[in-house]
Protein backbone atom coordinates (compact mmCIF):
# COMPACT_ATOMS: atom_id res chain seq x y z
CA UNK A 1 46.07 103.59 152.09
CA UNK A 2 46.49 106.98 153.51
CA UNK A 3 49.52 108.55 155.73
CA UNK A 4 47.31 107.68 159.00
CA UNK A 5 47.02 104.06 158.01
CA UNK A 6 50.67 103.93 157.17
CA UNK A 7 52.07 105.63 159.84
CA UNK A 8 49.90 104.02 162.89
CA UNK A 9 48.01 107.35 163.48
CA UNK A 10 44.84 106.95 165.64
CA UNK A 11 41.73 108.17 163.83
CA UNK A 12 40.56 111.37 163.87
CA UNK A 13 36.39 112.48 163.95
CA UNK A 14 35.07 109.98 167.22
CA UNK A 15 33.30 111.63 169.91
CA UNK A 16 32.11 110.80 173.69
CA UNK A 17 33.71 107.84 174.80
CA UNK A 18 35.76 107.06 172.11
CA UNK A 19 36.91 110.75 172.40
CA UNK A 20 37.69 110.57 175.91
CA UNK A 21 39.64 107.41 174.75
CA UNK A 22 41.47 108.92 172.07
CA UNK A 23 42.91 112.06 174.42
CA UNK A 24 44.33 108.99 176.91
CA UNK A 25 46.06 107.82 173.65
CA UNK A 26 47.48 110.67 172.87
CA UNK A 27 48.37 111.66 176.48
CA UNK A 28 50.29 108.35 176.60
CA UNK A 29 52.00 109.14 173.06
CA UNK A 30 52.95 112.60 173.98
CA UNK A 31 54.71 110.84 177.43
CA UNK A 32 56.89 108.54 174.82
CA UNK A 33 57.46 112.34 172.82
CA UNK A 34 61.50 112.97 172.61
CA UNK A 35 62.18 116.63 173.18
CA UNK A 36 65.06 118.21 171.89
CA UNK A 37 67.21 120.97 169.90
CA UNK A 38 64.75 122.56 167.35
CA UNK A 39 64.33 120.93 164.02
CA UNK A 40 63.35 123.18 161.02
CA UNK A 41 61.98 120.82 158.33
CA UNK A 42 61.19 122.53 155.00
CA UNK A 43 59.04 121.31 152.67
CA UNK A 44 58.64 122.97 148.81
CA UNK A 45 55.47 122.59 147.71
CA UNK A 46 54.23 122.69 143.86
CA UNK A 47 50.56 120.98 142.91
CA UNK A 48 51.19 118.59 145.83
CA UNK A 49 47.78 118.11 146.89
CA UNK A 50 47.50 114.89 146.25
CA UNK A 51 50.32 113.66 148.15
CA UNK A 52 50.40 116.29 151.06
CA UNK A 53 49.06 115.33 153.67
CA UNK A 54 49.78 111.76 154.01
CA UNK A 55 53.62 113.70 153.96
CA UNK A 56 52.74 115.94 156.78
CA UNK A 57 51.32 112.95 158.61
CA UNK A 58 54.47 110.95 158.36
CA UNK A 59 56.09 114.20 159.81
CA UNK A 60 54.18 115.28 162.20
CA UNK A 61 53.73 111.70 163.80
CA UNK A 62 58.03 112.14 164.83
CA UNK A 63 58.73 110.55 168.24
CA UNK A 64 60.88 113.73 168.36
CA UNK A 65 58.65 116.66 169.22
CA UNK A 66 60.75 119.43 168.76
CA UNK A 67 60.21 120.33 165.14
CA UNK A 68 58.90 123.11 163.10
CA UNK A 69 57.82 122.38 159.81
CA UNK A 70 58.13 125.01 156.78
CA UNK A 71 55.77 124.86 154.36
CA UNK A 72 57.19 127.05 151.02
CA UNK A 73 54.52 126.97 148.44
CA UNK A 74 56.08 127.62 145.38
CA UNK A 75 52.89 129.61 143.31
CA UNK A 76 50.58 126.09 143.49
CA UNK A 77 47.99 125.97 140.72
CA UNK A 78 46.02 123.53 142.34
CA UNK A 79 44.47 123.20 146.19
CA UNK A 80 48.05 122.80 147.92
CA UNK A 81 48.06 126.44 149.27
CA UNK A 82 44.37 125.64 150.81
CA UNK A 83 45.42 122.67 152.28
CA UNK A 84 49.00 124.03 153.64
CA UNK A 85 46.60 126.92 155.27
CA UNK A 86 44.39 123.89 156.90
CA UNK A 87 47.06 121.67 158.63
CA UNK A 88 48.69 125.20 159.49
CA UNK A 89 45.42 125.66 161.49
CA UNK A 90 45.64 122.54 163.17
CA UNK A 91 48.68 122.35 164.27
CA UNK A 92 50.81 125.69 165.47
CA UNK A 93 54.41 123.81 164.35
CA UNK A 94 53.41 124.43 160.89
CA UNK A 95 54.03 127.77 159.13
CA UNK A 96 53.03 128.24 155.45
CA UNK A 97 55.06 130.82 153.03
CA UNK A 98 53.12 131.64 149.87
CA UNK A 99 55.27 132.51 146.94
CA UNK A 100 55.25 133.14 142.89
CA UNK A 101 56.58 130.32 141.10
CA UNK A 102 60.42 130.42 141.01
CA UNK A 103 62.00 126.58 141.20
CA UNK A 104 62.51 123.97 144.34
CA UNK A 105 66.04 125.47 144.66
CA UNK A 106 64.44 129.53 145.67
CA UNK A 107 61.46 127.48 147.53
CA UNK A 108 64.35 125.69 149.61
CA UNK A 109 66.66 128.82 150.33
CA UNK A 110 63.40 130.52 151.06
CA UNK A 111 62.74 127.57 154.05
CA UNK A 112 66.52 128.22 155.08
CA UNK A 113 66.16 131.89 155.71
CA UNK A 114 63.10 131.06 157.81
CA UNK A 115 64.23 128.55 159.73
CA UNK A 116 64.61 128.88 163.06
CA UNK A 117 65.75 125.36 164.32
CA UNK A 118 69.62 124.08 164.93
CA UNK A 119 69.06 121.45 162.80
CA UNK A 120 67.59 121.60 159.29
CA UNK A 121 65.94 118.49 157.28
CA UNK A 122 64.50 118.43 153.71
CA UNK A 123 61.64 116.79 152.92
CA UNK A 124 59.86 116.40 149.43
CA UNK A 125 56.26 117.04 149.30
CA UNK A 126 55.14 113.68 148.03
CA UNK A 127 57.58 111.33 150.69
CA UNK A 128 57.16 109.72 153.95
CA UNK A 129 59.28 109.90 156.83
CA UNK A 130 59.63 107.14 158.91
CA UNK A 131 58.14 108.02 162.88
CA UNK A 132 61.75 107.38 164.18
CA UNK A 133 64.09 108.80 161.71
CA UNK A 134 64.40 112.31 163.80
CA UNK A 135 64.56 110.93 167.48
CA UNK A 136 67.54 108.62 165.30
CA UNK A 137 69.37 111.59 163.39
CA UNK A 138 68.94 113.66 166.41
CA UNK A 139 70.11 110.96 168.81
CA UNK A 140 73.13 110.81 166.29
CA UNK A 141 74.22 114.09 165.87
CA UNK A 142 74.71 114.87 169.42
CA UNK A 143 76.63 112.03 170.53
CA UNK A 144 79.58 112.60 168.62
CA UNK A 145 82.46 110.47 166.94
CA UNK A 146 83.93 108.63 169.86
CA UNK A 147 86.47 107.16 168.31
CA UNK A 148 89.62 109.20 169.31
CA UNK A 149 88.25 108.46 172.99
CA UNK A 150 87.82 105.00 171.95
CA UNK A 151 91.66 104.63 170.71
CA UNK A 152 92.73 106.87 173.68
CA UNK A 153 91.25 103.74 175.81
CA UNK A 154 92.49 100.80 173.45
CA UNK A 155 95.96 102.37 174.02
CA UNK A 156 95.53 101.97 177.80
CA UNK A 157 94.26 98.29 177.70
CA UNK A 158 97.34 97.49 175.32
CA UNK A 159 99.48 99.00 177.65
CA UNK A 160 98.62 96.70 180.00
CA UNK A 161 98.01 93.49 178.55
CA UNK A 162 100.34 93.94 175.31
CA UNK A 163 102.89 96.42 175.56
CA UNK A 164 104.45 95.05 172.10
CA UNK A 165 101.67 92.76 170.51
CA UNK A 166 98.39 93.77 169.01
CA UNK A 167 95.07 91.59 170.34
CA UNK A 168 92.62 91.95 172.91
CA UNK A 169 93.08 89.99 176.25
CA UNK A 170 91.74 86.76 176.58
CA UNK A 171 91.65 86.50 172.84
CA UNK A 172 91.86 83.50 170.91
CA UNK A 173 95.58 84.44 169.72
CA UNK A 174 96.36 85.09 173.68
CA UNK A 175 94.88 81.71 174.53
CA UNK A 176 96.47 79.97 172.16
CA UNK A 177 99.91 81.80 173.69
CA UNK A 178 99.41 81.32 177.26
CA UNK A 179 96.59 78.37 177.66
CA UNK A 180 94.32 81.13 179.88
CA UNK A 181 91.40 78.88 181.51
CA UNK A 182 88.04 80.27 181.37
CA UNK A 183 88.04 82.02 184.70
CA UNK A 184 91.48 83.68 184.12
CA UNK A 185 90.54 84.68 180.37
CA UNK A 186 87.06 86.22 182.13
CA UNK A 187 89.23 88.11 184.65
CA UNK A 188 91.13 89.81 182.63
CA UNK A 189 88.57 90.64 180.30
CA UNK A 190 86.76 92.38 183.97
CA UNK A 191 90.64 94.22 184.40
CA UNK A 192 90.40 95.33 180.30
CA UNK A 193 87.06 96.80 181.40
CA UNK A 194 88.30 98.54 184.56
CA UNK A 195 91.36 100.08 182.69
CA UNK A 196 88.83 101.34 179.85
CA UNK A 197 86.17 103.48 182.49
CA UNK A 198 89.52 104.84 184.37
CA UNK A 199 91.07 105.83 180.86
CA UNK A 200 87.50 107.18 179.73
CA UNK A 201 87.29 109.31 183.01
CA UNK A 202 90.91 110.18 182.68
CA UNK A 203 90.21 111.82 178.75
CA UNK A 204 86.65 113.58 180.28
CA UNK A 205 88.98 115.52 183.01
CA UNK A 206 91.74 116.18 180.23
CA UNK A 207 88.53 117.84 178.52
CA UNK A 208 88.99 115.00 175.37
CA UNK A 209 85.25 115.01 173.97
CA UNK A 210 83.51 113.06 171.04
CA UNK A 211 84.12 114.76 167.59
CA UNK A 212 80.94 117.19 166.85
CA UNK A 213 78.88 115.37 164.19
CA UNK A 214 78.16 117.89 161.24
CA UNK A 215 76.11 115.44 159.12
CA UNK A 216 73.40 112.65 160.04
CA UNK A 217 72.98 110.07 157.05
CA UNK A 218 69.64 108.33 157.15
CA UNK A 219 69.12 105.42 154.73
CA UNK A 220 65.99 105.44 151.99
CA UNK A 221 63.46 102.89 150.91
CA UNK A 222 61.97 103.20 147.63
CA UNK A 223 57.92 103.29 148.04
CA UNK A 224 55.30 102.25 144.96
CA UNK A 225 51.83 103.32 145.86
CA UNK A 226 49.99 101.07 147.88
CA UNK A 227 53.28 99.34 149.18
CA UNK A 228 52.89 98.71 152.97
CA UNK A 229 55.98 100.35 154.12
CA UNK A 230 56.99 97.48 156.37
CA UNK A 231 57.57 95.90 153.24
CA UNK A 232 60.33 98.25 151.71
CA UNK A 233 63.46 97.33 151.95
CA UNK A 234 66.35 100.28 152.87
CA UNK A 235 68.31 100.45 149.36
CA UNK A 236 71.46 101.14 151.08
CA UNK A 237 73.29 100.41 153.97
CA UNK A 238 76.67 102.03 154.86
CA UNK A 239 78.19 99.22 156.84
CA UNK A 240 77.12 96.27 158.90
CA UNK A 241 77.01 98.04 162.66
CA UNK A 242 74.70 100.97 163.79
CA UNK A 243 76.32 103.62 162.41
CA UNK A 244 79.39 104.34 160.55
CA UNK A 245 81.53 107.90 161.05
CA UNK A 246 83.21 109.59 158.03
CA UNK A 247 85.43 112.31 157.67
CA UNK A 248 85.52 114.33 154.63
CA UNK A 249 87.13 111.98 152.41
CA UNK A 250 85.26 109.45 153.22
CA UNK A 251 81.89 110.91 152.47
CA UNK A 252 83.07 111.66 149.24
CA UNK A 253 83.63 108.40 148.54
CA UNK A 254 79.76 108.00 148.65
CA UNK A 255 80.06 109.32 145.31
CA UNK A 256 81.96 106.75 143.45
CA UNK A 257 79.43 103.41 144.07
CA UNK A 258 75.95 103.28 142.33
CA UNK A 259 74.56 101.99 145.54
CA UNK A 260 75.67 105.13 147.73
CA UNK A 261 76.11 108.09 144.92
CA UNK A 262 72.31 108.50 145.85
CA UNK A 263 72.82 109.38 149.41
CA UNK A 264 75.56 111.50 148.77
CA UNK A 265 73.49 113.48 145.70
CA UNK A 266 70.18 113.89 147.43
CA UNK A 267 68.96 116.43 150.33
CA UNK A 268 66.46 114.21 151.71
CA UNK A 269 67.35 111.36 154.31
CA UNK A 270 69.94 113.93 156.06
CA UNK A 271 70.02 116.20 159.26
CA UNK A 272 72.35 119.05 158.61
CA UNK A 273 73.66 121.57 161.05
CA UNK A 274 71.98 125.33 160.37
CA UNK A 275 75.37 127.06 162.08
CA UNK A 276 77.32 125.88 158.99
CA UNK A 277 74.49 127.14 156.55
CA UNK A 278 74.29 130.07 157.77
CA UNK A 279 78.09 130.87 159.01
CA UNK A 280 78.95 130.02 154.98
CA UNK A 281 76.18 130.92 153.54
CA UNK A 282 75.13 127.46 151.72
CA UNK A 283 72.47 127.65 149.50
CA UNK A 284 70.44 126.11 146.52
CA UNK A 285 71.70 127.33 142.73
CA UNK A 286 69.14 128.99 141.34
CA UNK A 287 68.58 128.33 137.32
CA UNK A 288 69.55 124.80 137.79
CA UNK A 289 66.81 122.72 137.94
CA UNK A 290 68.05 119.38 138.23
CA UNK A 291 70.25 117.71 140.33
CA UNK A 292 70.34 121.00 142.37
CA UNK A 293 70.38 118.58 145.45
CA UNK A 294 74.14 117.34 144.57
CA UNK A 295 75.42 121.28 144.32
CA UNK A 296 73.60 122.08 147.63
CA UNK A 297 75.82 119.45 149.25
CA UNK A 298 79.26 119.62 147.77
CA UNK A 299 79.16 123.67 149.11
CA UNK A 300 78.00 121.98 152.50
CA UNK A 301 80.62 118.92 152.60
CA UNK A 302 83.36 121.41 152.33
CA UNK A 303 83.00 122.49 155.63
CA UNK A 304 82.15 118.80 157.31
CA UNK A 305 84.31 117.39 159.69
CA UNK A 306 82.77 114.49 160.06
CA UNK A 307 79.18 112.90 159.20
CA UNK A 308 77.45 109.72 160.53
CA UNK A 309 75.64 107.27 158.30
CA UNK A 310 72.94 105.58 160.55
CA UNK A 311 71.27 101.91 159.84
CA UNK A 312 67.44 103.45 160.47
CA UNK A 313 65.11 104.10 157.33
CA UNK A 314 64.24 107.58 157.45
CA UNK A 315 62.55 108.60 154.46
CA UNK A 316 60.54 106.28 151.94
CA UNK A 317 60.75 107.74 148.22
CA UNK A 318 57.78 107.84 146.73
CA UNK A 319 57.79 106.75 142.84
CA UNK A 320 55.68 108.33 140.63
CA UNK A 321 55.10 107.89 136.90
CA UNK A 322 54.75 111.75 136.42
CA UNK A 323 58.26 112.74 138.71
CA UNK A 324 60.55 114.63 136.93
CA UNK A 325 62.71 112.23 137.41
CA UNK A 326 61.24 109.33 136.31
CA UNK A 327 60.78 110.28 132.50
CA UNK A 328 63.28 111.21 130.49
CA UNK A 329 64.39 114.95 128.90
CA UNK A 330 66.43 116.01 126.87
CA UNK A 331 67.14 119.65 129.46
CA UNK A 332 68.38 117.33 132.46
CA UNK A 333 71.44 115.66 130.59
CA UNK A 334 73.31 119.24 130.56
CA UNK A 335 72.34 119.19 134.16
CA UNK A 336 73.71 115.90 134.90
CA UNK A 337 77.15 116.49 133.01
CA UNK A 338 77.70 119.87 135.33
CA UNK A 339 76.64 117.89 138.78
CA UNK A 340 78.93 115.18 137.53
CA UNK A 341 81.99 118.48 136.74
CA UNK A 342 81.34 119.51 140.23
CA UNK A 343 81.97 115.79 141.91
CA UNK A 344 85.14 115.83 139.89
CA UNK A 345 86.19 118.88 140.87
CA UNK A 346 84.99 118.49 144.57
CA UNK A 347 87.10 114.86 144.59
CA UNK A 348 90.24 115.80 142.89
CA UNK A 349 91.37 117.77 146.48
CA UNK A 350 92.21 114.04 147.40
CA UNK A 351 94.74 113.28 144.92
CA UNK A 352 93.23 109.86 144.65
CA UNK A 353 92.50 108.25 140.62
CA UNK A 354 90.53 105.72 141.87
CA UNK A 355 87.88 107.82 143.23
CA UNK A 356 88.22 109.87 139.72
CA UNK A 357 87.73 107.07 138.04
CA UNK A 358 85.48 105.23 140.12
CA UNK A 359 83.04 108.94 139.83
CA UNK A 360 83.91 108.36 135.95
CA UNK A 361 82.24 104.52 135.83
CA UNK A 362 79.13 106.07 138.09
CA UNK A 363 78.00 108.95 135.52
CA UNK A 364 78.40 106.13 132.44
CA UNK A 365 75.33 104.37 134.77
CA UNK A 366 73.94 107.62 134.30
CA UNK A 367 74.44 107.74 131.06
CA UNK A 368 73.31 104.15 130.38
CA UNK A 369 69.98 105.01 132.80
CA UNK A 370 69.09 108.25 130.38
CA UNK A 371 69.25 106.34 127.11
CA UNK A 372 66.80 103.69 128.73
CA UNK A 373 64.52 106.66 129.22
CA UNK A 374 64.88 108.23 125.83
CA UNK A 375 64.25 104.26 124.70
CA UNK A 376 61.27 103.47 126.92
CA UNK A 377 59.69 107.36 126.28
CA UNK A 378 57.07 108.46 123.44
CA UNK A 379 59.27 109.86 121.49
CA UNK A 380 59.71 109.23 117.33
CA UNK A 381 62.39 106.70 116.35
CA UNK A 382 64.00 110.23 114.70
CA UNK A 383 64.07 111.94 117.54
CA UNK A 384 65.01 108.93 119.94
CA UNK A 385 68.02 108.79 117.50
CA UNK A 386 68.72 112.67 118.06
CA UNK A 387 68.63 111.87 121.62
CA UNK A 388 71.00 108.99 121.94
CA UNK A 389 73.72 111.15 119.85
CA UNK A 390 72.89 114.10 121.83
CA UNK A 391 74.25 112.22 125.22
CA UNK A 392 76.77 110.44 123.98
CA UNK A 393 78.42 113.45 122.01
CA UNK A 394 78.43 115.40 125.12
CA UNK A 395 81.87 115.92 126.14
CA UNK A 396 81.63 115.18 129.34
CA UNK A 397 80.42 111.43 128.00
CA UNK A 398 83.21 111.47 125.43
CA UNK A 399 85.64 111.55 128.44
CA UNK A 400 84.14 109.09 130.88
CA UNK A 401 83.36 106.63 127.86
CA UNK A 402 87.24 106.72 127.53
CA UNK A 403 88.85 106.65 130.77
CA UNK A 404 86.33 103.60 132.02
CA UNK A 405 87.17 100.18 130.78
CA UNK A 406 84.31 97.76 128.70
CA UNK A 407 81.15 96.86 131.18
CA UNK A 408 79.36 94.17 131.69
CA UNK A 409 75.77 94.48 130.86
CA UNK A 410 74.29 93.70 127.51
CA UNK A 411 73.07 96.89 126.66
CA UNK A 412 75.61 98.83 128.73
CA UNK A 413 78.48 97.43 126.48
CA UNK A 414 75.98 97.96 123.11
CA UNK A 415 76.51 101.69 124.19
CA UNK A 416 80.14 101.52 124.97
CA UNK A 417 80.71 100.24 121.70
CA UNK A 418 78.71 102.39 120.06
CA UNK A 419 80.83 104.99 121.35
CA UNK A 420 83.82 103.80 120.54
CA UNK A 421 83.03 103.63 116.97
CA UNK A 422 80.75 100.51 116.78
CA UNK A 423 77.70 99.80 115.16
CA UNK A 424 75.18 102.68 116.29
CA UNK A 425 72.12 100.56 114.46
CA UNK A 426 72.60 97.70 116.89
CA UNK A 427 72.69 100.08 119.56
CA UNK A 428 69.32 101.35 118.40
CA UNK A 429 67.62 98.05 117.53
CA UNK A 430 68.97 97.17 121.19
CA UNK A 431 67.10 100.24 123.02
CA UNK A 432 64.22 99.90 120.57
CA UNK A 433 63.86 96.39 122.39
CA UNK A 434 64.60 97.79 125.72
CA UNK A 435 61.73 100.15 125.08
CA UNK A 436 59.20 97.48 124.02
CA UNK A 437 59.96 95.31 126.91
CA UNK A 438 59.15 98.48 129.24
CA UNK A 439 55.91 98.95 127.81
CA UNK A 440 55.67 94.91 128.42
CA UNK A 441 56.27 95.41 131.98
CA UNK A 442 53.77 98.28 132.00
CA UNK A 443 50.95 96.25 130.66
CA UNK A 444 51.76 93.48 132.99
CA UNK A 445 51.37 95.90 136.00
CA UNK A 446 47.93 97.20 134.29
CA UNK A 447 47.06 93.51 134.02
CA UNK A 448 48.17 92.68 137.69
CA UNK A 449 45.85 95.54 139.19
CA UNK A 450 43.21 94.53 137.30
CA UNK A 451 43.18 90.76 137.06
CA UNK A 452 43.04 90.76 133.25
CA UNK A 453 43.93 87.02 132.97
CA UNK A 454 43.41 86.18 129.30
CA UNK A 455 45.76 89.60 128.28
CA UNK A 456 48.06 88.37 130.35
CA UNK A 457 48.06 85.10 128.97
CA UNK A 458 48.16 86.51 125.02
CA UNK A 459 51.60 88.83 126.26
CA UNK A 460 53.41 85.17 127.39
CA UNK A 461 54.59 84.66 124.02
CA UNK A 462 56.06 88.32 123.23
CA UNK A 463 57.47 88.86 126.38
CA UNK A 464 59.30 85.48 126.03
CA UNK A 465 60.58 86.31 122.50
CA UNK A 466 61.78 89.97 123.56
CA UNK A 467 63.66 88.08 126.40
CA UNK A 468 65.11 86.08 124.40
CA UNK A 469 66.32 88.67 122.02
CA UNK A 470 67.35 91.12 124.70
CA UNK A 471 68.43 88.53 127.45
CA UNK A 472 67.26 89.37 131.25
CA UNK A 473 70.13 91.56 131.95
């Protein structure tokens, strides 16, 4: 499956009739373009080759037009500057920057300082975008928060109708207090509507406007190769309706569930304004190299008003055995405890403990997710062992491991107690199973691709022993 396939390109090489055919096509898709504010999308590139393109598809293929899309090559050792150099070619909203290899976070602030759009968006060089997130984010970003406008008119309506109750009219508490009919419930619902355009018109000539939006949130779907994207299911949505508006505290609070912290860590998925960026000069740390992401956005929520998190999928994230990641080293923890500082220190401006300590019980699932990796990796026994007292002697783990109460997993609560001065050797005969019942579910994957019946067949017995001994949570 390629990026044309996946995001409904037409194909490219026909001639004569089915040329003449394909410009009507894209005549017609042009016509259904969305033009706009200028969108700079920068994308690093390292060794991407494989993955490029079908990412520049998905990006190029925006029912918003009005992009430019920076291409930072970050000292490639493989084809990716050739092939950054071709699509440049073919298509003039593409420029390519060729530099020597210094990190994601100098490839980024290099895109930033080239960027001439509004709006900036990040994109990964191995991702999708989805054809509509930009005409979405876009859409998003210049309508506003409404909602003081909104109240403004739900002030006028109560006025009316309730001058000293709360409920809208016609209600089923107001029909249960006044026995409205049908028609007269209807009627004053048309007089509620007539009060809210004059009281919308009346805040326009008072020069009341929607809140500026300084922050689109799209959602994320994670994407296996060979998924069919229709197929991936958003991991995250902010609230039930279309969108939901947050001020400052509120986006922070992204931080302290394991089903949001994502959104609030990552670049990708968001639309961010460039006259904040450059007016505070917001930037990428250099000499961290992971969760780099998380810094870039705390020094960029300090100046948001307020930020929109939108239903659509906009980006698919692409796993990959080989991501950085994915596997597990021993350099990232450090990196993880000073992200983790920095969301402490970020949250503690709103005097609430139950963010702290909701931000506490997130970073022990971190801490939970890196000893999986150590288990599951190739490392020794010895050195898995080094690992697993590595993490948990950090301070930073010390801390959280004592301000959070006992959790609920099985191996989860194996590592609290091991913490707290339980048995470390059940602990590590725990993992050790963890780690065979990954390579279990590796094999099994090898054995689904390639229909190796029998093998899986001869694994039934294992796999239901290391359940048994590890239990399926």
């Amino acid at each position: 499956m390629n990026g044309n396939d996946i995001m409904h390109a037409g194909d490219d090489g026909v001639s004569g009739r089915e040329n003449i055919m394909q410009t009507e096509k894209e005549n017609a898709a042009q016509e259904d373009k969305v033009f706009g504010p200028l969108v700079s999308i920068v994308v690093p590139v390292y060794n991407a080759q494989r993955y490029l393109d079908e990412t520049l598809d998905s990006i190029l293929q925006q029912t918003y037009a009005s992009i430019e899309v920076i291409l930072v090559d970050d000292g490639s050792k493989d084809d990716s500057l050739a092939l950054c150099r071709r699509r440049q070619a073919e298509d003039e909203r593409i420029r390519v920057i060729a530099q020597e290899n210094a990190g994601p976070s100098a490839a980024r602030n290099r895109g930033i300082s080239e960027a001439r759009g509004e709006y900036l968006m990040f994109v990964d060089s191995d991702d999708l975008v989805h054809r509509l997130a930009l005409e979405k984010m876009v859409a998003a970003m210049q309508e506003g928060d409404p909602r003081e406008i909104d109240a403004y008119c739900d002030a006028a309506v109560k006025a009316v109708f309730h001058p000293q109750e709360s409920g809208e009219p016609g209600s089923e508490e107001d029909k249960e207090k006044k026995k409205l009919t049908d028609e007269e419930r209807e009627a004053m619902r048309e007089q509620a509507r007539a009060i809210r355009r004059e009281a919308r018109e009346e805040a326009q000539k008072a020069g009341m406007l929607p809140q500026r939006v300084d922050l689109v949130i799209g959602m994320y779907a994670l994407y296996h190769e060979g998924d069919w994207l229709g197929g991936c299911k958003s991991r995250c949505y902010l609230s039930r309706g279309p969108k939901k508006f947050m001020d400052q505290r509120a986006l922070t609070w992204l931080f302290s569930s394991p089903k949001t912290s994502l959104l609030a860590v990552s670049v990708w998925g968001k639309l961010y304004r460039m006259d904040i960026i450059r007016e505070h000069g917001v930037e990428f740390p250099l000499g961290v190299s992971y969760e780099e992401d998380c810094q870039f956005n705390l020094r960029y929520y300090a100046h948001v008003r307020c930020a929109v998190g939108i239903r659509q999928t906009a980006l698919y994230y692409r796993i990959r055995p080989d991501s950085l990641s994915k596997g597990f080293s021993g350099k990232q923890f450090p990196f993880l405890c000073q992200g983790y500082e920095k969301r402490k220190a970020f949250a503690a401006q709103f005097e609430s403990e139950e963010l702290l300590r909701r931000i506490d019980s997130v970073f022990f699932v971190v801490i939970v997710t890196q000893m999986k990796k150590a288990a599951a990796s190739s490392m020794s026994l010895t050195e898995k062992k080094a690992a697993y007292r590595a993490i948990l002697g950090a301070p930073q783990a010390q801390r959280v491991i004592a301000s959070i109460e006992r959790p609920h997993g099985r191996i989860s609560k194996v590592i609290y107690d091991a913490a707290v001065g339980g048995s470390e050797g059940r602990m590590v005969f725990v993992l050790w199973l963890y780690g065979i019942k990954q390579k279990l579910v590796a094999i099994r994957k090898i054995a689904d691709r390639k229909l190796i019946r029998p093998a899986k067949r001869r694994l039934r017995p294992v796999k239901r022993m290391i359940k048994k001994l590890l239990g399926r949570g």
